[in-house]
C-alpha atoms as a PDB file:
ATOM      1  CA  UNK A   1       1.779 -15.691 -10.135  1.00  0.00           C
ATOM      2  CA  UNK A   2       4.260 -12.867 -11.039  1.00  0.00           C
ATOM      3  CA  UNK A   3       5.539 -12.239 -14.742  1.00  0.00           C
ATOM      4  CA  UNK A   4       9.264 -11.905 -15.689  1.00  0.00           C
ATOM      5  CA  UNK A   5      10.679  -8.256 -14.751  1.00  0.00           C
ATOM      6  CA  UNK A   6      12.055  -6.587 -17.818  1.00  0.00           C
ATOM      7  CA  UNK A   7      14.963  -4.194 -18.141  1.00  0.00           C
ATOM      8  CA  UNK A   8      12.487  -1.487 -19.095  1.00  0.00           C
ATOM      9  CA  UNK A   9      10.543  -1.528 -15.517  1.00  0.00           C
ATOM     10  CA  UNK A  10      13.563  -0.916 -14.092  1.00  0.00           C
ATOM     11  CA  UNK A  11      14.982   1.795 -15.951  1.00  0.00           C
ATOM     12  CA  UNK A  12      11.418   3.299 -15.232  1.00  0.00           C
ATOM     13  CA  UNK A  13      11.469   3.540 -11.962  1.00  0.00           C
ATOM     14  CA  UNK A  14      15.219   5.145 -12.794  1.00  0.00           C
ATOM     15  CA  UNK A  15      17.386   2.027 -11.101  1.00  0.00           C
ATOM     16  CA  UNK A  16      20.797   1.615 -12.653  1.00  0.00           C
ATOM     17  CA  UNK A  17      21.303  -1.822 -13.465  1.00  0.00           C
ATOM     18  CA  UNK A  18      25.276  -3.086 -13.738  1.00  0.00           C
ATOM     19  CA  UNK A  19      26.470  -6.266 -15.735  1.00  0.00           C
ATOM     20  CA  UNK A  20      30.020  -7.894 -14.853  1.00  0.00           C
ATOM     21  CA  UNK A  21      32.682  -7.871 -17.761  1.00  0.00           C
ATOM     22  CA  UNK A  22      32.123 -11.441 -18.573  1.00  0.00           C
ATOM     23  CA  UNK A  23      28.195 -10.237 -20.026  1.00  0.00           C
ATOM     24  CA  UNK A  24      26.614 -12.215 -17.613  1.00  0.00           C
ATOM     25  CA  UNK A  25      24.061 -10.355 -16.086  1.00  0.00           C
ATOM     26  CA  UNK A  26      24.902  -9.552 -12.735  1.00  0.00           C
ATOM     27  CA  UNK A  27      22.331 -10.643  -9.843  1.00  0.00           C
ATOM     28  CA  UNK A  28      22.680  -9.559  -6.271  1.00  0.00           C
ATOM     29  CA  UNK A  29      21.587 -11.307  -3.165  1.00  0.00           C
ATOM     30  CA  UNK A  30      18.276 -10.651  -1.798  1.00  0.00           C
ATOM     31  CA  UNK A  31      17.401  -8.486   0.955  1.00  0.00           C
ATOM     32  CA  UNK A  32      16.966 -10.566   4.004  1.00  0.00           C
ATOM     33  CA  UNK A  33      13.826 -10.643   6.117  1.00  0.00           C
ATOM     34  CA  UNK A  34      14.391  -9.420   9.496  1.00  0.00           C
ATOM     35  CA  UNK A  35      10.789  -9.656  11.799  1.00  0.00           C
ATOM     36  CA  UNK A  36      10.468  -6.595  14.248  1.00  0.00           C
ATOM     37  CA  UNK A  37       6.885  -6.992  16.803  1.00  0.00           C
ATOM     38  CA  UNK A  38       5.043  -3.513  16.833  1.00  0.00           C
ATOM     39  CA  UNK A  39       2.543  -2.809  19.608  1.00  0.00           C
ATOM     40  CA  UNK A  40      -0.292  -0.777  18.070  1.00  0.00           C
ATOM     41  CA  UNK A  41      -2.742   1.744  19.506  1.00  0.00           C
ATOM     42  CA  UNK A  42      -5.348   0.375  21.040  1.00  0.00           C
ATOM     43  CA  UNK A  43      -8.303   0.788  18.850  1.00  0.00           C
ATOM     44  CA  UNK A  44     -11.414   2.192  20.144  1.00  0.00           C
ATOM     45  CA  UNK A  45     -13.971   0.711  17.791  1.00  0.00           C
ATOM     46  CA  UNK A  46     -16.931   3.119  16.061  1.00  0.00           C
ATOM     47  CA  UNK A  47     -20.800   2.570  16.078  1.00  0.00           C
ATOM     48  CA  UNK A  48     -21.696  -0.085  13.828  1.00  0.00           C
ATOM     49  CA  UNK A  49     -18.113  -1.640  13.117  1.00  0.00           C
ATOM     50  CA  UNK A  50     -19.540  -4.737  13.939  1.00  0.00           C
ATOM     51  CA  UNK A  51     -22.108  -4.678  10.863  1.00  0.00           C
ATOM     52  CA  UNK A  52     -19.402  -3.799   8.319  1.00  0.00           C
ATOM     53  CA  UNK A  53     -17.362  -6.750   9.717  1.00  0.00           C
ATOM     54  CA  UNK A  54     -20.016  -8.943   8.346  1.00  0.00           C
ATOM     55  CA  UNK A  55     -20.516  -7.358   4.746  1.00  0.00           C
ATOM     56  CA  UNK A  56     -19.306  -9.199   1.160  1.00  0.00           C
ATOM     57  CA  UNK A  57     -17.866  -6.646  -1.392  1.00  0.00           C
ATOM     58  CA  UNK A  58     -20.304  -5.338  -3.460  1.00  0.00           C
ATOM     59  CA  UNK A  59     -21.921  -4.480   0.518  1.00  0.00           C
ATOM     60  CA  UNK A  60     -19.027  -3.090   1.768  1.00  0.00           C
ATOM     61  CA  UNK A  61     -18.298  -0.676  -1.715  1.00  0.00           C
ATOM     62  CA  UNK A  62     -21.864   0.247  -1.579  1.00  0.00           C
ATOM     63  CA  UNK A  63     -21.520   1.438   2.172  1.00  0.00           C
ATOM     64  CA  UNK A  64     -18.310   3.110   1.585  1.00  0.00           C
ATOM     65  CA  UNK A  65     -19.825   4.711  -1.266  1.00  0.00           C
ATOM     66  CA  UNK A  66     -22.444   6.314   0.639  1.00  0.00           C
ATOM     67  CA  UNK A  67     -20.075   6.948   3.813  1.00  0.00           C
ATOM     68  CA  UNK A  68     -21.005  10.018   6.172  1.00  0.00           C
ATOM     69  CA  UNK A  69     -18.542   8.274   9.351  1.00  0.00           C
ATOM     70  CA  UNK A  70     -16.419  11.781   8.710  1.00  0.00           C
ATOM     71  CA  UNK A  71     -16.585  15.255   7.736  1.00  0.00           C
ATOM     72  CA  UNK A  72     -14.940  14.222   4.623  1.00  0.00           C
ATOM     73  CA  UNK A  73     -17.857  13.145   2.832  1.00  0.00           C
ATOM     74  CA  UNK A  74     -18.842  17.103   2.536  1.00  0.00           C
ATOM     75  CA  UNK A  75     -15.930  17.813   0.594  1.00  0.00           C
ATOM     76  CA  UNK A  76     -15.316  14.965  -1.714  1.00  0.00           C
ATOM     77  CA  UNK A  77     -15.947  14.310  -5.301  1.00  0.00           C
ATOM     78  CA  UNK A  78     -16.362  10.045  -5.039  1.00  0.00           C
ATOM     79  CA  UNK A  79     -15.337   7.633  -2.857  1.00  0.00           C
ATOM     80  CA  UNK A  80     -11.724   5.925  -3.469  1.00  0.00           C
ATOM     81  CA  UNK A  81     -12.994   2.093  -2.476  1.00  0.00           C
ATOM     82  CA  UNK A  82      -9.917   0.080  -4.067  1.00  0.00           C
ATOM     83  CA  UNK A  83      -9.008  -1.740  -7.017  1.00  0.00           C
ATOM     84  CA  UNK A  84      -7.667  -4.616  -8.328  1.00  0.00           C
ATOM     85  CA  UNK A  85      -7.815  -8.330  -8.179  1.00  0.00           C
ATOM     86  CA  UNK A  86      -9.821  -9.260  -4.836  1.00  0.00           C
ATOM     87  CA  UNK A  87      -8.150 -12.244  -4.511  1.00  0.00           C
ATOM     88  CA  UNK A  88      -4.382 -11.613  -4.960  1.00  0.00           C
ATOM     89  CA  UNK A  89      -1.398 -12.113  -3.017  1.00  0.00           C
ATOM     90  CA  UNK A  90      -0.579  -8.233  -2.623  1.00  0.00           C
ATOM     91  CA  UNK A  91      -2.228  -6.077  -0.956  1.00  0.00           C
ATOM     92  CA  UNK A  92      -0.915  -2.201  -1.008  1.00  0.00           C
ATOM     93  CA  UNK A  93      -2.047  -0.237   1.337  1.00  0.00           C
ATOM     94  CA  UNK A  94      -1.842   3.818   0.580  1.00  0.00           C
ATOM     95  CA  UNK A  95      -2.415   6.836   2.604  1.00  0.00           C
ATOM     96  CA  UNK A  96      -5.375   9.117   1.071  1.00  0.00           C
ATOM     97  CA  UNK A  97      -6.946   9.756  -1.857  1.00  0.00           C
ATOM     98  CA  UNK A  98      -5.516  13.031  -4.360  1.00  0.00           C
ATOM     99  CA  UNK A  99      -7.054  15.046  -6.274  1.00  0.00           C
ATOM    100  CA  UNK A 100      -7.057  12.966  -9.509  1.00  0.00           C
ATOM    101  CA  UNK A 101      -7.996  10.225  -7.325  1.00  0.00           C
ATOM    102  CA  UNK A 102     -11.040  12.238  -6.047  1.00  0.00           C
ATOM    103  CA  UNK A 103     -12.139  12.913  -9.486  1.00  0.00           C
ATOM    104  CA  UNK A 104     -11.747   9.374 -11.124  1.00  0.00           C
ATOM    105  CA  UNK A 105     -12.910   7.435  -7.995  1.00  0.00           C
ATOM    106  CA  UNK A 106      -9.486   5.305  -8.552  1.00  0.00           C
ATOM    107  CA  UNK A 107      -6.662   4.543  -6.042  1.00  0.00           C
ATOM    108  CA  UNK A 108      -2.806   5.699  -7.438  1.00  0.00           C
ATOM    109  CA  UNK A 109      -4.026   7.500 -10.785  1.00  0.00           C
ATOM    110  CA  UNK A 110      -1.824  10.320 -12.361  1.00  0.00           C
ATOM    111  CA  UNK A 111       2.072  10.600 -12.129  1.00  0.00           C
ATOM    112  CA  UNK A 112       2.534   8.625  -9.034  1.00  0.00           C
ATOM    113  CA  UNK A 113       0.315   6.025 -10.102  1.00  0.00           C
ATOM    114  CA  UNK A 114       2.248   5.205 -13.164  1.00  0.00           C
ATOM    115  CA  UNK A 115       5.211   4.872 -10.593  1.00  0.00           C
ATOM    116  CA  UNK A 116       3.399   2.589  -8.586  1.00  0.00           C
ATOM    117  CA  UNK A 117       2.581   0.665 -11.686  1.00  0.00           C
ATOM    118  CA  UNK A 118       6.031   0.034 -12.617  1.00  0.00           C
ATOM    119  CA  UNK A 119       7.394  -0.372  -9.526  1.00  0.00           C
ATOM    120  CA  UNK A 120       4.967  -3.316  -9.695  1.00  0.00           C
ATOM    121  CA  UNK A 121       5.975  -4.598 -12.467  1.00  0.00           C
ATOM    122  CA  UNK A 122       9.528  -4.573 -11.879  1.00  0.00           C
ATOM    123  CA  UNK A 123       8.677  -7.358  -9.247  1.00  0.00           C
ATOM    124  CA  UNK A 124       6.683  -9.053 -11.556  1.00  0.00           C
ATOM    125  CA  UNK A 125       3.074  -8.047 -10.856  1.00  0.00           C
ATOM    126  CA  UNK A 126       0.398  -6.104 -13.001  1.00  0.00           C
ATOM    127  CA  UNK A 127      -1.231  -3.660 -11.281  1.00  0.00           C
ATOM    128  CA  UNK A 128      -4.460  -5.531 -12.183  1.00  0.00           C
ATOM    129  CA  UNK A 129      -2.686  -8.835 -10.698  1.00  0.00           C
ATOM    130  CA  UNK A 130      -2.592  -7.238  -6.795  1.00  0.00           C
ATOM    131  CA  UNK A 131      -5.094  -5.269  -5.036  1.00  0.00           C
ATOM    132  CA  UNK A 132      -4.671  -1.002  -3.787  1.00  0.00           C
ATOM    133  CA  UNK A 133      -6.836   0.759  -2.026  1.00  0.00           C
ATOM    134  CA  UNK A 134      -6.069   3.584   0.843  1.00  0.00           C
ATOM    135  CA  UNK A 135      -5.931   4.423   4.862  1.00  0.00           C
ATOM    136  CA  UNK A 136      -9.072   6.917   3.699  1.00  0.00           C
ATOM    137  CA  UNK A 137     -11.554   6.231   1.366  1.00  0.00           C
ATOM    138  CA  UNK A 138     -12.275  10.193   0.913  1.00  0.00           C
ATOM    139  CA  UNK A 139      -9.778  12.796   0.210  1.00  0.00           C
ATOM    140  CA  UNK A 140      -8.981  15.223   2.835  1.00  0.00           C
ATOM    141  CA  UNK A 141      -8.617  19.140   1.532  1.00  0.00           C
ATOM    142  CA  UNK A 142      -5.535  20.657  -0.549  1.00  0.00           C
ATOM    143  CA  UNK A 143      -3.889  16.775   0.423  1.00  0.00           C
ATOM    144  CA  UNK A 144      -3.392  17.325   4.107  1.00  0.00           C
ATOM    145  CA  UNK A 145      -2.349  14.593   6.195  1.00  0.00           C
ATOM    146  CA  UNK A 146      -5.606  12.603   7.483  1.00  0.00           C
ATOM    147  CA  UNK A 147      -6.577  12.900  11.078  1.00  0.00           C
ATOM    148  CA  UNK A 148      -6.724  10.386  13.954  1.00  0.00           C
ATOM    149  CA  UNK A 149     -10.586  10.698  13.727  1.00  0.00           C
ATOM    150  CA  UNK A 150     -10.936  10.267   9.902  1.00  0.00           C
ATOM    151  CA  UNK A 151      -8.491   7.344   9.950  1.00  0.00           C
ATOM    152  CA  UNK A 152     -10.614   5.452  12.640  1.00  0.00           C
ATOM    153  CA  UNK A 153     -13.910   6.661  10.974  1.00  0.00           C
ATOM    154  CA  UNK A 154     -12.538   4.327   7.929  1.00  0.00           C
ATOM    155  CA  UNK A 155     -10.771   1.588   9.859  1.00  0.00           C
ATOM    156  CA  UNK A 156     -13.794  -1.154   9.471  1.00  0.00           C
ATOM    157  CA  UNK A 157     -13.363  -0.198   6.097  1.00  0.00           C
ATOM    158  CA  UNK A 158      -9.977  -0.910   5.878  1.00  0.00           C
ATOM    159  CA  UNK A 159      -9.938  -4.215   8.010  1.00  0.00           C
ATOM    160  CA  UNK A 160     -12.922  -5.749   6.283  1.00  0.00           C
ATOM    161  CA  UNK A 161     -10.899  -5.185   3.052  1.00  0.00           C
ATOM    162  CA  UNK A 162      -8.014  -6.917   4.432  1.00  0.00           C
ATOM    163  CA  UNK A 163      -9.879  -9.481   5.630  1.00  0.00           C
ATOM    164  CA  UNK A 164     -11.825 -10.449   2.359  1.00  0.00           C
ATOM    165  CA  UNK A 165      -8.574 -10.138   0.373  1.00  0.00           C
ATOM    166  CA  UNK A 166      -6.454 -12.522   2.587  1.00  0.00           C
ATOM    167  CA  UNK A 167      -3.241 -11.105   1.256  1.00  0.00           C
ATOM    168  CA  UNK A 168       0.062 -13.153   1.277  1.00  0.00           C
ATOM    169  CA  UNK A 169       1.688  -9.543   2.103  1.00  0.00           C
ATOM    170  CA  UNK A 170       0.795  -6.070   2.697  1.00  0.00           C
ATOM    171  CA  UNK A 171       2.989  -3.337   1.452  1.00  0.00           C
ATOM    172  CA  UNK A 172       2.470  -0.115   3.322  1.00  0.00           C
ATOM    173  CA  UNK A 173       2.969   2.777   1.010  1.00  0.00           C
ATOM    174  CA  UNK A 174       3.836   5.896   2.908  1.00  0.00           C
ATOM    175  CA  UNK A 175       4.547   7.368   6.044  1.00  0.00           C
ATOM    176  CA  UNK A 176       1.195   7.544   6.940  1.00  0.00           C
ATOM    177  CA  UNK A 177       0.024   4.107   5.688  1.00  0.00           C
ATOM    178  CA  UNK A 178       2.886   2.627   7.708  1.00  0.00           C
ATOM    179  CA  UNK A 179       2.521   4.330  11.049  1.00  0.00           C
ATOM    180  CA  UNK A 180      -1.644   4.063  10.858  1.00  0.00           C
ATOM    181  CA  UNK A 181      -1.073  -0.064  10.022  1.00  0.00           C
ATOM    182  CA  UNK A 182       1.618  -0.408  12.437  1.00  0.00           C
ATOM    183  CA  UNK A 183       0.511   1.881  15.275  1.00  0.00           C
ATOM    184  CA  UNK A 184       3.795   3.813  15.688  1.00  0.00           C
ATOM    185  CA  UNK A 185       5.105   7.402  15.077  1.00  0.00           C
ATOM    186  CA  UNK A 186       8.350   5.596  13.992  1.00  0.00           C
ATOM    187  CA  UNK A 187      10.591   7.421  10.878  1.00  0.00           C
ATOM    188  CA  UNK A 188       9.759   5.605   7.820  1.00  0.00           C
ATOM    189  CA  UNK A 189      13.386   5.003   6.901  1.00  0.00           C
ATOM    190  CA  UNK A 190      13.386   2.740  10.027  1.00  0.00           C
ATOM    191  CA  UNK A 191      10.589   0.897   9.367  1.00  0.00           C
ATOM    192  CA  UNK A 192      11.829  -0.103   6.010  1.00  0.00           C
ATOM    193  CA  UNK A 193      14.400  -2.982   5.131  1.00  0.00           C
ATOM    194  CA  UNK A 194      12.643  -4.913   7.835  1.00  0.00           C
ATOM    195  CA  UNK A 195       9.565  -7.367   7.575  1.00  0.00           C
ATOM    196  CA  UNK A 196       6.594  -6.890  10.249  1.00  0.00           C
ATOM    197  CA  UNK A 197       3.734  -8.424  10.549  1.00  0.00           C
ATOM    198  CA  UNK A 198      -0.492  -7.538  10.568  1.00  0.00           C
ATOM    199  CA  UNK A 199      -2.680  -8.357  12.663  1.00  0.00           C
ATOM    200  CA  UNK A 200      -4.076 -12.048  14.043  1.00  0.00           C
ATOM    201  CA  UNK A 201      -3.246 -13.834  11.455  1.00  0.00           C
ATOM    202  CA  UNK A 202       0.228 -11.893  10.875  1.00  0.00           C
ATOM    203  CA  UNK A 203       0.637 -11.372   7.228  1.00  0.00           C
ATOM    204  CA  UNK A 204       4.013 -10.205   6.881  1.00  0.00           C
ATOM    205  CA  UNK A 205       3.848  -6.236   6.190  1.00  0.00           C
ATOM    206  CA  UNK A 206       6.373  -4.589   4.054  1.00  0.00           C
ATOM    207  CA  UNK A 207       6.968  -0.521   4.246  1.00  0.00           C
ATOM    208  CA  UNK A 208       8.585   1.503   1.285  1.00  0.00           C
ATOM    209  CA  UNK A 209       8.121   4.907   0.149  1.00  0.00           C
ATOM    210  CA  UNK A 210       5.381   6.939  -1.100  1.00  0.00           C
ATOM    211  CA  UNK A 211       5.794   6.942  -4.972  1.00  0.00           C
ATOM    212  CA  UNK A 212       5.128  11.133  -4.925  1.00  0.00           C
ATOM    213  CA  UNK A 213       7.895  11.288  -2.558  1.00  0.00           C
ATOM    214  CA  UNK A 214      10.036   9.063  -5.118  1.00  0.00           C
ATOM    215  CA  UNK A 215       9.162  11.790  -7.995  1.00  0.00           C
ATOM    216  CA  UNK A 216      10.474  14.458  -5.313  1.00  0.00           C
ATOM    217  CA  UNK A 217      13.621  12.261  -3.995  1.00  0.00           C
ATOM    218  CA  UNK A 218      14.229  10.098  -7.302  1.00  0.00           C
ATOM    219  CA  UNK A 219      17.769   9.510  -5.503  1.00  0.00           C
ATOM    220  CA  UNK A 220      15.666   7.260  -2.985  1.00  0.00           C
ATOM    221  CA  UNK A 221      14.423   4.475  -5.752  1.00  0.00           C
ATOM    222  CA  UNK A 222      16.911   2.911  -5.169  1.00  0.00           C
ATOM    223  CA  UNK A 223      15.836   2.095  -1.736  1.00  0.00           C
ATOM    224  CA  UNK A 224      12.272   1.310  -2.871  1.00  0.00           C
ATOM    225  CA  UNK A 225      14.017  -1.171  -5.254  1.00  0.00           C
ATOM    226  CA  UNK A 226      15.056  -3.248  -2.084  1.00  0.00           C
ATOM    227  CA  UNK A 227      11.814  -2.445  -0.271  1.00  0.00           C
ATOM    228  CA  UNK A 228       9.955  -4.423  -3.122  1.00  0.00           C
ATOM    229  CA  UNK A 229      12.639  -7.368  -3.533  1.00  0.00           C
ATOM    230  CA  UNK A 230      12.460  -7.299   0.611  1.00  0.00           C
ATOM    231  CA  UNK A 231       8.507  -8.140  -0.307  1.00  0.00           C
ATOM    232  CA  UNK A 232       8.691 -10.470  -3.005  1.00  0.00           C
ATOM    233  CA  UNK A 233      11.004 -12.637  -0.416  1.00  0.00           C
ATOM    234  CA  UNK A 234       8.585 -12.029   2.586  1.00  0.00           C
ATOM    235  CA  UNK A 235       5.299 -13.461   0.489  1.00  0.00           C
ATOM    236  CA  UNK A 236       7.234 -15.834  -0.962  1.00  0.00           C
ATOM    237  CA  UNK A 237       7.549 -17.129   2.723  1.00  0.00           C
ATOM    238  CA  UNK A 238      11.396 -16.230   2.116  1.00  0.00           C
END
């Protein structure tokens, strides 16, 4: 269950909020849900996928932990496994790990994570209440973009996570997160304002905008601001 979303989220994440001149607090329709079908990449599946399909959590941190799938483990500080609860209805889904990330072995830490964290909570979810982890569980140098090879080197990573978790949504945060999930080279701002779905089981997938691009573009929060009311309504079953 979500808690209430105060004024003071909001004005965090820098969205304007307008009352009517009768005081009462003005409330706008919701975004509506419109499905679009992607056809991912077919996915050629690595050496021993078939093990980590099988593993519980505290396996499948301890392999991550130990990963050498990628060239990426020669360069990294720690892992970035995930965090959060392991059992919650939302399930973000970010690109790579950053430098702070890197360091603290914790996904969405340092200015963007705090605008994760209130973007969260202006939906009415502590960060501690959904579950974030990332396409990559290493970082890749000065923050480049990950490659096709490191992304499928941690893709039984990824889907046993999914998996376990059982997610009522998925909210793709980033370009990359978005195209790697979806299996398109599709702009972002057409991906967004529409609901997709995962997978077998099709949990309705949500895409919004990276919160470091939000710090660079805070003109665009506004547009996040629908992304995550476009979420709430698809994992609501809205």
């Amino acid at each position: 269950m979500g808690i209430p979303f105060p004024s003071e989220y909001l004005q965090a994440m820098g969205i304007q909020q307008w009352v009517p001149r009768d005081g009462m607090a003005a409330v706008s329709a919701p975004a509506q849900a419109v499905e679009i079908t992607t056809s991912p990449e077919i996915y050629v599946p690595q050496a021993g996928e078939d093990a980590i399909a099988l593993l519980d959590w505290p396996a499948l941190e301890a392999r991550v932990s130990t990963c050498e799938r990628c060239a990426l483990h020669a360069t990294r500080n720690r892992t970035v496994f995930g965090s959060g609860d392991r059992s919650a209805d939302w399930l973000i889904i970010g690109e790579a790990p950053g430098a702070d990330e890197d360091r603290q072995g914790e996904p969405f830490v340092g200015r963007a994570g705090k605008l994760l964290t209130a973007m969260l909570q202006a939906v009415g979810y502590r960060r501690d209440q959904v579950y974030i982890t990332n396409i990559l569980k290493c970082r890749p140098p000065q923050n480049r973009d990950p490659s096709s090879d490191e992304t499928a080197c941690c893709h039984a990573y990824l889907e046993r996570q999914i998996e376990l978790v059982n997610p009522r949504l998925i909210l793709a945060v980033g370009r990359i997160a978005a195209h790697t999930l979806l299996g398109t080279d599709t702009a972002i701002g057409r991906l967004r304002s529409s609901v997709h779905h995962y997978g077998k089981d099709r949990i309705p997938l949500v895409v919004t905008y990276h919160p470091a691009y939000l710090l660079r573009s805070p003109l665009e929060k506004r547009k996040a601001w629908e992304d995550l009311r476009l979420a709430r309504q698809a994992a609501s079953g809205g």
